[in-house]
PDB file of N, CA and C in Angstrom:
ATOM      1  N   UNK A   1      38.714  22.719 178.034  1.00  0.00           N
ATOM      2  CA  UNK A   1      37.333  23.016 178.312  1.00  0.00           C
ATOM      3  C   UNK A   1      36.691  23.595 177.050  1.00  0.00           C
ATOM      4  N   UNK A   2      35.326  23.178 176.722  1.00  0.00           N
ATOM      5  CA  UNK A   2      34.856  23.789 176.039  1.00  0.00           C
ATOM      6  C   UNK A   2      33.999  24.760 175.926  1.00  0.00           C
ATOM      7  N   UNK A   3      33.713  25.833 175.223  1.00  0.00           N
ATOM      8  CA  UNK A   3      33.572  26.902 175.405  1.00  0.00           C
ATOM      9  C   UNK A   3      32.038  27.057 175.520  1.00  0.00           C
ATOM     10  N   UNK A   4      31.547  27.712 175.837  1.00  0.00           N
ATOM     11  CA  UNK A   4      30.144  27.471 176.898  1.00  0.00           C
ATOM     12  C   UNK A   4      29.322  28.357 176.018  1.00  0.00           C
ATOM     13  N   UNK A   5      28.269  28.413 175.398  1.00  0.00           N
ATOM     14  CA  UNK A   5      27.768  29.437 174.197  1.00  0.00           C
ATOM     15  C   UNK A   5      26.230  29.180 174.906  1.00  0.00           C
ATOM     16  N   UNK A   6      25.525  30.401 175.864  1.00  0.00           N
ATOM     17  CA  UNK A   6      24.253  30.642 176.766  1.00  0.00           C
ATOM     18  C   UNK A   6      23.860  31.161 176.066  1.00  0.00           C
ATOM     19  N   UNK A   7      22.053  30.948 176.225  1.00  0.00           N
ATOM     20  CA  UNK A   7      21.208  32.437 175.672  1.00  0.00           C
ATOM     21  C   UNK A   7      19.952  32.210 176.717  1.00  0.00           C
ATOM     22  N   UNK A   8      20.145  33.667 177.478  1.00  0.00           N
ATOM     23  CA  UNK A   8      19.414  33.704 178.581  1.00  0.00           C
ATOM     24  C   UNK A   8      18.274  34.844 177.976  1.00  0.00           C
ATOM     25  N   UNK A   9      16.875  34.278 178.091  1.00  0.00           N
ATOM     26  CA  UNK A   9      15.681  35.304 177.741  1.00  0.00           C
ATOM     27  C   UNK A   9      15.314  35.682 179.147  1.00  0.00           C
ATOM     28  N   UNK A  10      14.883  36.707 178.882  1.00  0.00           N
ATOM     29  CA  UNK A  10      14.230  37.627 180.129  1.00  0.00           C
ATOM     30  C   UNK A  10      13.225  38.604 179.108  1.00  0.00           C
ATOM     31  N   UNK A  11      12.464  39.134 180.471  1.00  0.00           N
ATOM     32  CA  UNK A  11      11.017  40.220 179.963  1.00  0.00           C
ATOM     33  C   UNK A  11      11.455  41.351 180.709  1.00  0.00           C
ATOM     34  N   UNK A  12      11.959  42.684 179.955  1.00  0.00           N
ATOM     35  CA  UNK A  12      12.026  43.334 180.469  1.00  0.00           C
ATOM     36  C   UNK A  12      12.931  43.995 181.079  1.00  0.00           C
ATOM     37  N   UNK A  13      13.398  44.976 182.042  1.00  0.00           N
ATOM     38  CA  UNK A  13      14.367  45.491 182.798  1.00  0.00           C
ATOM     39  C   UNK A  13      13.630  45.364 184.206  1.00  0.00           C
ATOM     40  N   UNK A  14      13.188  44.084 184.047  1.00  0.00           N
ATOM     41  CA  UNK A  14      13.015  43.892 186.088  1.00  0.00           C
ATOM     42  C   UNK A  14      13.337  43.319 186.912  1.00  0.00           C
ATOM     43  N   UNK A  15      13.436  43.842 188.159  1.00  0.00           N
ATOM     44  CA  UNK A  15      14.236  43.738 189.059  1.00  0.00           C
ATOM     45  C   UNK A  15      14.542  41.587 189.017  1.00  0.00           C
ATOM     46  N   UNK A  16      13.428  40.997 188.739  1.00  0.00           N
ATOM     47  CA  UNK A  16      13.678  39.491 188.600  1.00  0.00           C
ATOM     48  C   UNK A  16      14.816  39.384 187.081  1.00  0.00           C
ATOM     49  N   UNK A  17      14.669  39.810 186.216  1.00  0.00           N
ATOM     50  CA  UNK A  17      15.565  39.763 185.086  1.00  0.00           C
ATOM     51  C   UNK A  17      16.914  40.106 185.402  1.00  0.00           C
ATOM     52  N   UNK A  18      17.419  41.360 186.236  1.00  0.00           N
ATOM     53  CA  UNK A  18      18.579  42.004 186.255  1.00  0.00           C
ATOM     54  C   UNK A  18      19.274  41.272 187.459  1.00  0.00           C
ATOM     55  N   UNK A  19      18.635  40.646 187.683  1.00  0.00           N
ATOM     56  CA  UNK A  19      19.047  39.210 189.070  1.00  0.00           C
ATOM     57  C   UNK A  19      19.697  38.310 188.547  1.00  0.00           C
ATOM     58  N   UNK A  20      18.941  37.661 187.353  1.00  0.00           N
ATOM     59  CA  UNK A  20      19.449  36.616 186.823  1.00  0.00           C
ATOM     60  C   UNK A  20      20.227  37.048 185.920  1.00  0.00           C
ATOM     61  N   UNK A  21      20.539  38.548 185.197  1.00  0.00           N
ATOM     62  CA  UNK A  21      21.976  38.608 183.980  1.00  0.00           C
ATOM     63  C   UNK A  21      23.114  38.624 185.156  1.00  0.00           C
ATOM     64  N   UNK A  22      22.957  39.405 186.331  1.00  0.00           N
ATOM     65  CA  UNK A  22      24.282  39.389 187.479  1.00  0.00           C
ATOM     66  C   UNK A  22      24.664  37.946 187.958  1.00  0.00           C
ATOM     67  N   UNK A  23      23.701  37.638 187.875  1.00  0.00           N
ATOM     68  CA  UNK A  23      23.979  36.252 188.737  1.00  0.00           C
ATOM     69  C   UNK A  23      24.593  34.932 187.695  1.00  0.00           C
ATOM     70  N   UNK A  24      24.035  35.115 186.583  1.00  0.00           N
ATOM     71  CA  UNK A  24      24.597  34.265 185.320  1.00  0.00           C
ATOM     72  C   UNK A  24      26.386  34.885 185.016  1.00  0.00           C
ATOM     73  N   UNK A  25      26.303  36.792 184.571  1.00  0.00           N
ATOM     74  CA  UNK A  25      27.829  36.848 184.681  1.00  0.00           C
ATOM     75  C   UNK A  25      28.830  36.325 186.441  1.00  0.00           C
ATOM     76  N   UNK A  26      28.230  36.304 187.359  1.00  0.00           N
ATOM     77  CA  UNK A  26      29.007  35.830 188.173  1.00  0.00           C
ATOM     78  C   UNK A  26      29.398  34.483 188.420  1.00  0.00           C
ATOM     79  N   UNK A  27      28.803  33.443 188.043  1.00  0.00           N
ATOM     80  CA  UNK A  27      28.828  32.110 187.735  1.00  0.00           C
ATOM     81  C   UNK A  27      29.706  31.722 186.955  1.00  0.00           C
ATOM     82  N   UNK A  28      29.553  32.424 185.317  1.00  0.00           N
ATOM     83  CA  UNK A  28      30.746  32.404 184.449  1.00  0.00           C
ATOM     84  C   UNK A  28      31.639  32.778 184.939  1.00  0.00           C
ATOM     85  N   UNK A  29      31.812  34.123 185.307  1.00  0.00           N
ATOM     86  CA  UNK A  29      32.896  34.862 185.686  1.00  0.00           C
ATOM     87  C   UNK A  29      33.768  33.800 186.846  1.00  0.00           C
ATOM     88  N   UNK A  30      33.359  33.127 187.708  1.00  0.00           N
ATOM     89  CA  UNK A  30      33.919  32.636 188.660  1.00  0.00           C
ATOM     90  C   UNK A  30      34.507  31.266 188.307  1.00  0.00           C
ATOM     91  N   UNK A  31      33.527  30.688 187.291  1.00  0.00           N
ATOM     92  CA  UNK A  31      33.820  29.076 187.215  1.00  0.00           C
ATOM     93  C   UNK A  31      33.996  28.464 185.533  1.00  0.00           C
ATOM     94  N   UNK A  32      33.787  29.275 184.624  1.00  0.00           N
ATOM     95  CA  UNK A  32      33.979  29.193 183.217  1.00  0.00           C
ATOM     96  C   UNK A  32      35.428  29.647 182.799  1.00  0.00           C
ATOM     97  N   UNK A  33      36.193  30.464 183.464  1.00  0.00           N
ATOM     98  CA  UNK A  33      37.694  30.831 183.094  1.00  0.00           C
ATOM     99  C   UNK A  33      37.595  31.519 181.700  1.00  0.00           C
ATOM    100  N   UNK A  34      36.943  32.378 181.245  1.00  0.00           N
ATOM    101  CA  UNK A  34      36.098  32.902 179.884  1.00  0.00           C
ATOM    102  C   UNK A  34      36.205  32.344 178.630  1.00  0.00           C
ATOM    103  N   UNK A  35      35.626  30.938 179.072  1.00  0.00           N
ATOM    104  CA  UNK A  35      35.551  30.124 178.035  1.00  0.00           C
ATOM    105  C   UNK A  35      33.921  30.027 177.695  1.00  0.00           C
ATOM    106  N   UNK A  36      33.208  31.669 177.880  1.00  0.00           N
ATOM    107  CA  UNK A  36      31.567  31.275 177.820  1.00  0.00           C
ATOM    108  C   UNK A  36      31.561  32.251 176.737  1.00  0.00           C
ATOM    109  N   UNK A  37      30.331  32.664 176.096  1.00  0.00           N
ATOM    110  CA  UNK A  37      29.811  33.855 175.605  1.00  0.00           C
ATOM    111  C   UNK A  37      28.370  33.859 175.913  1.00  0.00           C
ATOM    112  N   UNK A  38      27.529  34.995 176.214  1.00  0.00           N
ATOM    113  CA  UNK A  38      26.022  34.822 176.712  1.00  0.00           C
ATOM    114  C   UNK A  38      25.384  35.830 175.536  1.00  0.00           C
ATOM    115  N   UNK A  39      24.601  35.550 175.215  1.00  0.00           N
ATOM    116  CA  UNK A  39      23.529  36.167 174.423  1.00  0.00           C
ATOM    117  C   UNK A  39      22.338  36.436 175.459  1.00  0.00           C
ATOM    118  N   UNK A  40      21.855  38.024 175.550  1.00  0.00           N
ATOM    119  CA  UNK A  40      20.923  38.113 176.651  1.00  0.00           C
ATOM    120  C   UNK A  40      19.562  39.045 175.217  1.00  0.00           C
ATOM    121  N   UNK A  41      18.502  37.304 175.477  1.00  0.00           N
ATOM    122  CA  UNK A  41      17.041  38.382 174.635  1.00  0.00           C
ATOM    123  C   UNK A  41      16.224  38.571 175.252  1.00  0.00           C
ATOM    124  N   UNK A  42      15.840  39.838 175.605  1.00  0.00           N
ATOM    125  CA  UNK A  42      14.201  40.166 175.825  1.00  0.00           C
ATOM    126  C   UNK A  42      13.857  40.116 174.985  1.00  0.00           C
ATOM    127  N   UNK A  43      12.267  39.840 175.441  1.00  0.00           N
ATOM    128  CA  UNK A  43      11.559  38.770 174.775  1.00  0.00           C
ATOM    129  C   UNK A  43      10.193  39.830 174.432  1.00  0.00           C
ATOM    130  N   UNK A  44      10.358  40.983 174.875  1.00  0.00           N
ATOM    131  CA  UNK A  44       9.924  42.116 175.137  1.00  0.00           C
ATOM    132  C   UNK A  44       9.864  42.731 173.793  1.00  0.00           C
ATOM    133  N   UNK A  45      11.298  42.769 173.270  1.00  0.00           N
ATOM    134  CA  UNK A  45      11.955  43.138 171.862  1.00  0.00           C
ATOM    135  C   UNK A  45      11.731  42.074 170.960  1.00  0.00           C
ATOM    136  N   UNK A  46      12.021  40.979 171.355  1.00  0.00           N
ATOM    137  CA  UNK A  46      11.906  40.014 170.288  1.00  0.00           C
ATOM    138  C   UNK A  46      11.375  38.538 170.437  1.00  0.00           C
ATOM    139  N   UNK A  47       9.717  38.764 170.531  1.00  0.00           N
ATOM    140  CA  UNK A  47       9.163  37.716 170.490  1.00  0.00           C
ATOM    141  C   UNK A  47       9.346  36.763 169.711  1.00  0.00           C
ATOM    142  N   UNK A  48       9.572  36.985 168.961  1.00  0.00           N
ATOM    143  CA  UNK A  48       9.660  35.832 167.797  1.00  0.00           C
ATOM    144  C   UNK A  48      10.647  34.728 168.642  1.00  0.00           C
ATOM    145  N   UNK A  49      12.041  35.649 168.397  1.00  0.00           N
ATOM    146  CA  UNK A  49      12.851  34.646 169.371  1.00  0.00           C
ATOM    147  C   UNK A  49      12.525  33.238 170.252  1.00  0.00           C
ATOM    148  N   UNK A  50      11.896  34.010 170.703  1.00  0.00           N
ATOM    149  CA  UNK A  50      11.327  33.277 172.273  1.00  0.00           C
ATOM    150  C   UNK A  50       9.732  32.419 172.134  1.00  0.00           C
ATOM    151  N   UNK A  51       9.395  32.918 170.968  1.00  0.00           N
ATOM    152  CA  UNK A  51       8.438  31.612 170.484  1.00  0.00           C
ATOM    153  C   UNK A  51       8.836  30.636 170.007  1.00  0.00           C
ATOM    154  N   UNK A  52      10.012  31.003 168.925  1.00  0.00           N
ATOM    155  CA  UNK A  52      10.945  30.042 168.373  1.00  0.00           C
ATOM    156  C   UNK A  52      11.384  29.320 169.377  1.00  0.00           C
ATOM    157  N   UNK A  53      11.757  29.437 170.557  1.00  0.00           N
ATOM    158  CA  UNK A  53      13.005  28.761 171.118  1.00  0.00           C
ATOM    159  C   UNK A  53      11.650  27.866 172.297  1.00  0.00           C
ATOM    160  N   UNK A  54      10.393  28.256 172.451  1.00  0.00           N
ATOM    161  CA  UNK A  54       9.260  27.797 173.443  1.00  0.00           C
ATOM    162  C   UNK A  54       9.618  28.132 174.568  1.00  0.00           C
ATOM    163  N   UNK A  55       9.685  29.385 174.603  1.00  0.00           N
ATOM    164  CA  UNK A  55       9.856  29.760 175.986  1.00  0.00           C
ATOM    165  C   UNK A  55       8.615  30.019 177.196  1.00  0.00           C
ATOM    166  N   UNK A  56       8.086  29.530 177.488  1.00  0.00           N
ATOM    167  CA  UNK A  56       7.029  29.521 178.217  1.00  0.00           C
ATOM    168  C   UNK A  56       7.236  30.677 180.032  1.00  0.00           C
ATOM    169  N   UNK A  57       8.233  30.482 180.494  1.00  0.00           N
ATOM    170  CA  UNK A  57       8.441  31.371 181.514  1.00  0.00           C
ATOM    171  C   UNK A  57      10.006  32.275 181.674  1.00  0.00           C
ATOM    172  N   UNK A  58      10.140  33.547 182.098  1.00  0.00           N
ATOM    173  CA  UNK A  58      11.635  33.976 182.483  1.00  0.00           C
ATOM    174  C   UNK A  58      11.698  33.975 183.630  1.00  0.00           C
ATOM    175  N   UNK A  59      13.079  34.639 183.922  1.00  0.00           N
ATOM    176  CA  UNK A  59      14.419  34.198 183.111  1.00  0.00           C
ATOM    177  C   UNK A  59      14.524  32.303 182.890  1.00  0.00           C
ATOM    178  N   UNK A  60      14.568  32.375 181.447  1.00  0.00           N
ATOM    179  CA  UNK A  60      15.297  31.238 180.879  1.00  0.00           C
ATOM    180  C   UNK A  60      16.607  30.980 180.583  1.00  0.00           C
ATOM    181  N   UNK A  61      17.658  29.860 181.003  1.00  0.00           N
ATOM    182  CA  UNK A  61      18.787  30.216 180.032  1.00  0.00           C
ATOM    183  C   UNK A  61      19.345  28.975 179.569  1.00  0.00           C
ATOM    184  N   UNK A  62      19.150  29.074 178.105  1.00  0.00           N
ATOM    185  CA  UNK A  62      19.201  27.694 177.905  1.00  0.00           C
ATOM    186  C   UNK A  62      20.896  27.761 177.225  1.00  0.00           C
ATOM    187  N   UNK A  63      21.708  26.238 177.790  1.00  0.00           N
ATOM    188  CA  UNK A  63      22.681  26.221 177.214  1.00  0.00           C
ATOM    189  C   UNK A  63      22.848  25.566 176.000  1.00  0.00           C
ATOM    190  N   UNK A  64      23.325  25.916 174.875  1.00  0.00           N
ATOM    191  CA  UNK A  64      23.684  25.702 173.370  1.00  0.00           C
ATOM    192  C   UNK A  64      24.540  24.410 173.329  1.00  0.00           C
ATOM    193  N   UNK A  65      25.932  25.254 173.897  1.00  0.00           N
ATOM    194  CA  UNK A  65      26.792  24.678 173.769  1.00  0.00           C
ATOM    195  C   UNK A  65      27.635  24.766 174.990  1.00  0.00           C
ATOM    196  N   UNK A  66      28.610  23.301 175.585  1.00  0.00           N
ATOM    197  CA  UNK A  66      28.942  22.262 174.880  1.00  0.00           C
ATOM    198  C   UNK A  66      27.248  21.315 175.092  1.00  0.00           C
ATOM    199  N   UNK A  67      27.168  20.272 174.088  1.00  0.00           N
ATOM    200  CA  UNK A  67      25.961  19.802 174.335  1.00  0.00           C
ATOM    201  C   UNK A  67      26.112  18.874 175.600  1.00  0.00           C
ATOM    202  N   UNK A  68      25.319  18.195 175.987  1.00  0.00           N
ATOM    203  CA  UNK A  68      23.662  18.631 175.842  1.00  0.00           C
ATOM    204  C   UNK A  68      23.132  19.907 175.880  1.00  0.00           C
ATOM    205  N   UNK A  69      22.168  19.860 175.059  1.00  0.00           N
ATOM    206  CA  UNK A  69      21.383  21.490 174.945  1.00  0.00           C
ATOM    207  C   UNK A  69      20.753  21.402 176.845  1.00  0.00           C
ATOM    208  N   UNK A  70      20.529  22.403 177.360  1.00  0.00           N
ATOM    209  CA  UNK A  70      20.025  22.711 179.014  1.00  0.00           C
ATOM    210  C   UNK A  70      19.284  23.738 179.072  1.00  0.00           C
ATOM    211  N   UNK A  71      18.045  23.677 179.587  1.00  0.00           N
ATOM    212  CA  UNK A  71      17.146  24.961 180.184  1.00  0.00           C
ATOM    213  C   UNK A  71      17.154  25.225 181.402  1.00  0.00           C
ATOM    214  N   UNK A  72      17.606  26.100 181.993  1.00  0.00           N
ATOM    215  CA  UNK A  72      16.895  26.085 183.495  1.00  0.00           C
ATOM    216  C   UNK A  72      15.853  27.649 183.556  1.00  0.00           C
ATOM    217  N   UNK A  73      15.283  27.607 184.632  1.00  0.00           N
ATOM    218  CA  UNK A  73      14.261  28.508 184.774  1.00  0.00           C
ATOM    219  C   UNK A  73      14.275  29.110 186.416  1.00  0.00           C
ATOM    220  N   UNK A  74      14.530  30.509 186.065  1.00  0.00           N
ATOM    221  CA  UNK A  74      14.406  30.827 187.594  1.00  0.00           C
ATOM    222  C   UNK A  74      15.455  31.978 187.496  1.00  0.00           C
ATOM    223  N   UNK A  75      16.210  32.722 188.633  1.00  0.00           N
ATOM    224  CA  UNK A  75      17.090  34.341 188.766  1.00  0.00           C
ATOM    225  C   UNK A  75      18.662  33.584 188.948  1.00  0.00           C
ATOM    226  N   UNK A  76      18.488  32.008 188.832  1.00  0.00           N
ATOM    227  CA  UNK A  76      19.916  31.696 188.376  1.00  0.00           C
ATOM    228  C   UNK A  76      20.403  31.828 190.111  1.00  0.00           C
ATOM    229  N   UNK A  77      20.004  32.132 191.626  1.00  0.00           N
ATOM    230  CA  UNK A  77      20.345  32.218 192.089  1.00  0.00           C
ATOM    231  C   UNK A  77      21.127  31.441 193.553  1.00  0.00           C
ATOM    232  N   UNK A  78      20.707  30.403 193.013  1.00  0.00           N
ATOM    233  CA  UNK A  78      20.802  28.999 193.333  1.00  0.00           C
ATOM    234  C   UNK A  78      22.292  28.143 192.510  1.00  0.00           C
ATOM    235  N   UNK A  79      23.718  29.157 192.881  1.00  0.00           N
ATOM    236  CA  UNK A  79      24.982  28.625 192.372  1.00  0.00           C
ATOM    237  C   UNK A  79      24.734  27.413 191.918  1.00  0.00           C
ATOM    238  N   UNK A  80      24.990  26.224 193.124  1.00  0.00           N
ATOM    239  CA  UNK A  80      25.630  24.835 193.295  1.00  0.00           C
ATOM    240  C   UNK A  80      23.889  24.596 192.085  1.00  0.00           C
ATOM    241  N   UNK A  81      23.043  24.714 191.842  1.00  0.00           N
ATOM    242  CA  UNK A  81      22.029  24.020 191.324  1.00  0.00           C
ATOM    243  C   UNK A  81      22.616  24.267 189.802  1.00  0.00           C
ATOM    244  N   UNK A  82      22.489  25.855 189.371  1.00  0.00           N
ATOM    245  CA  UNK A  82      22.949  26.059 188.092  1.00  0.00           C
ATOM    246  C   UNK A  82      24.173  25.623 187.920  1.00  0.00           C
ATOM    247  N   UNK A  83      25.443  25.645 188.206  1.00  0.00           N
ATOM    248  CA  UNK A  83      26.476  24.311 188.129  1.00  0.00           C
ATOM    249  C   UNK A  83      26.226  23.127 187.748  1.00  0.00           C
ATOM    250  N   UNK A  84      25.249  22.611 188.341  1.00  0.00           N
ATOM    251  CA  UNK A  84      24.984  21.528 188.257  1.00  0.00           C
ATOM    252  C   UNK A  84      23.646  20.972 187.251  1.00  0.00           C
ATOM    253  N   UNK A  85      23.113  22.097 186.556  1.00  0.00           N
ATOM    254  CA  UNK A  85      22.269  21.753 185.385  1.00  0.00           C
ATOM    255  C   UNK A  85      23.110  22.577 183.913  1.00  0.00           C
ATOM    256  N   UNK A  86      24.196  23.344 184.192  1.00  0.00           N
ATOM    257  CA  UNK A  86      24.716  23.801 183.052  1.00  0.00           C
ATOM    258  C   UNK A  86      25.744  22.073 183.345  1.00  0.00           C
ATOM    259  N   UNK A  87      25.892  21.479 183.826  1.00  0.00           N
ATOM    260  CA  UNK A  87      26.991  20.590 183.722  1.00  0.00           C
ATOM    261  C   UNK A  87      28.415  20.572 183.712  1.00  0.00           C
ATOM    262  N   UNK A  88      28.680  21.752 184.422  1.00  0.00           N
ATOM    263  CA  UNK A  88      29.618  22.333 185.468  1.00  0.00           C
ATOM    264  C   UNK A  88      30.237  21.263 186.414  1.00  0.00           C
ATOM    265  N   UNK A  89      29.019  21.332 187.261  1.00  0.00           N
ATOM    266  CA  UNK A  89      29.641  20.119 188.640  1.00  0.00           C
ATOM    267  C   UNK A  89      28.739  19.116 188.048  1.00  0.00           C
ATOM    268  N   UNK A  90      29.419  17.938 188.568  1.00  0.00           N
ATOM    269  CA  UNK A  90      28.438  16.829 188.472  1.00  0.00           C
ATOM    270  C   UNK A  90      27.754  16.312 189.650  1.00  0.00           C
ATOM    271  N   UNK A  91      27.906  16.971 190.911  1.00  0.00           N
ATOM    272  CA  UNK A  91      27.174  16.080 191.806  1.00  0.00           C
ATOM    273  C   UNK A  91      26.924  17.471 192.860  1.00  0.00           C
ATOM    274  N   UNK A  92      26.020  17.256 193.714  1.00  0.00           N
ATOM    275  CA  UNK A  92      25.973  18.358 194.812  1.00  0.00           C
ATOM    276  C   UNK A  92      26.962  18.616 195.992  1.00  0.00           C
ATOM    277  N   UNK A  93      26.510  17.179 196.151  1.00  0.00           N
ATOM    278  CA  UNK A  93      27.179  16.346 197.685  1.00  0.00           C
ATOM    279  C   UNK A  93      28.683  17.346 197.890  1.00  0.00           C
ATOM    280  N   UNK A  94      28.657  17.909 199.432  1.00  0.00           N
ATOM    281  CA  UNK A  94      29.939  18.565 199.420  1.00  0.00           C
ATOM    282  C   UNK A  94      31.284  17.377 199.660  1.00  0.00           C
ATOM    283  N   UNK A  95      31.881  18.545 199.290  1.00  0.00           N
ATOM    284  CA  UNK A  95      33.089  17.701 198.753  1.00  0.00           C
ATOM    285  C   UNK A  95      34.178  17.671 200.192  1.00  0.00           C
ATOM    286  N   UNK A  96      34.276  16.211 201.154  1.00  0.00           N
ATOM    287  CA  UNK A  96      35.225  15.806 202.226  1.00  0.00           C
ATOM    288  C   UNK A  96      36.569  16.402 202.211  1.00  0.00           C
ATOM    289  N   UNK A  97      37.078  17.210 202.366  1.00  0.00           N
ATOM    290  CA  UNK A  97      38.507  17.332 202.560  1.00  0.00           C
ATOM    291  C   UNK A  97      39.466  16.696 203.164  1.00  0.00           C
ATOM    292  N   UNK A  98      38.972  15.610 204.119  1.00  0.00           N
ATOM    293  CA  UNK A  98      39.903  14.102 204.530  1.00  0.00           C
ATOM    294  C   UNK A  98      40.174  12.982 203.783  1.00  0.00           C
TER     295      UNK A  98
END
């Protein structure tokens, strides 16, 4: 597996931001086997950043690496979706056990 290199922007210490850093380490934590590293910028501190990168709304977290580069937008709280736009899972559909 290759090693998963995130950078999730957020505004702030609010309650929508501190949703999506828990909810991003629990995702890794559960399904990456710590093959990730996350870079977390407020955007608060460092605009530049986040003009650079066109960040238009938070929490953002766009994945680096492995490519394809990936944005998603939102508190990350939606598992099976973020799985499935970091390119984790490839499909939704639950999986038959017969």
């Amino acid at each position: 597996m290759s090693k998963f290199q995130l950078k999730l922007y957020i505004t702030g210490k609010t309650p929508r931001s501190e949703n999506a850093i828990r909810n991003l380490r629990q995702i890794c934590e559960e399904n990456l086997d710590k093959q990730y590293e996350i870079e977390i910028i407020d955007i608060l501190e460092h605009p530049q950043l986040a003009e650079d990168e066109r960040i238009l709304a938070t929490p953002t977290l766009i994945k680096i690496l492995p490519p394809p580069l990936r944005r998603l937008i939102g508190d990350l709280s939606e598992t099976e979706k973020v799985l499935l736009g970091l390119d984790i899972r490839q499909d939704l559909s639950p999986v038959n056990p017969n």
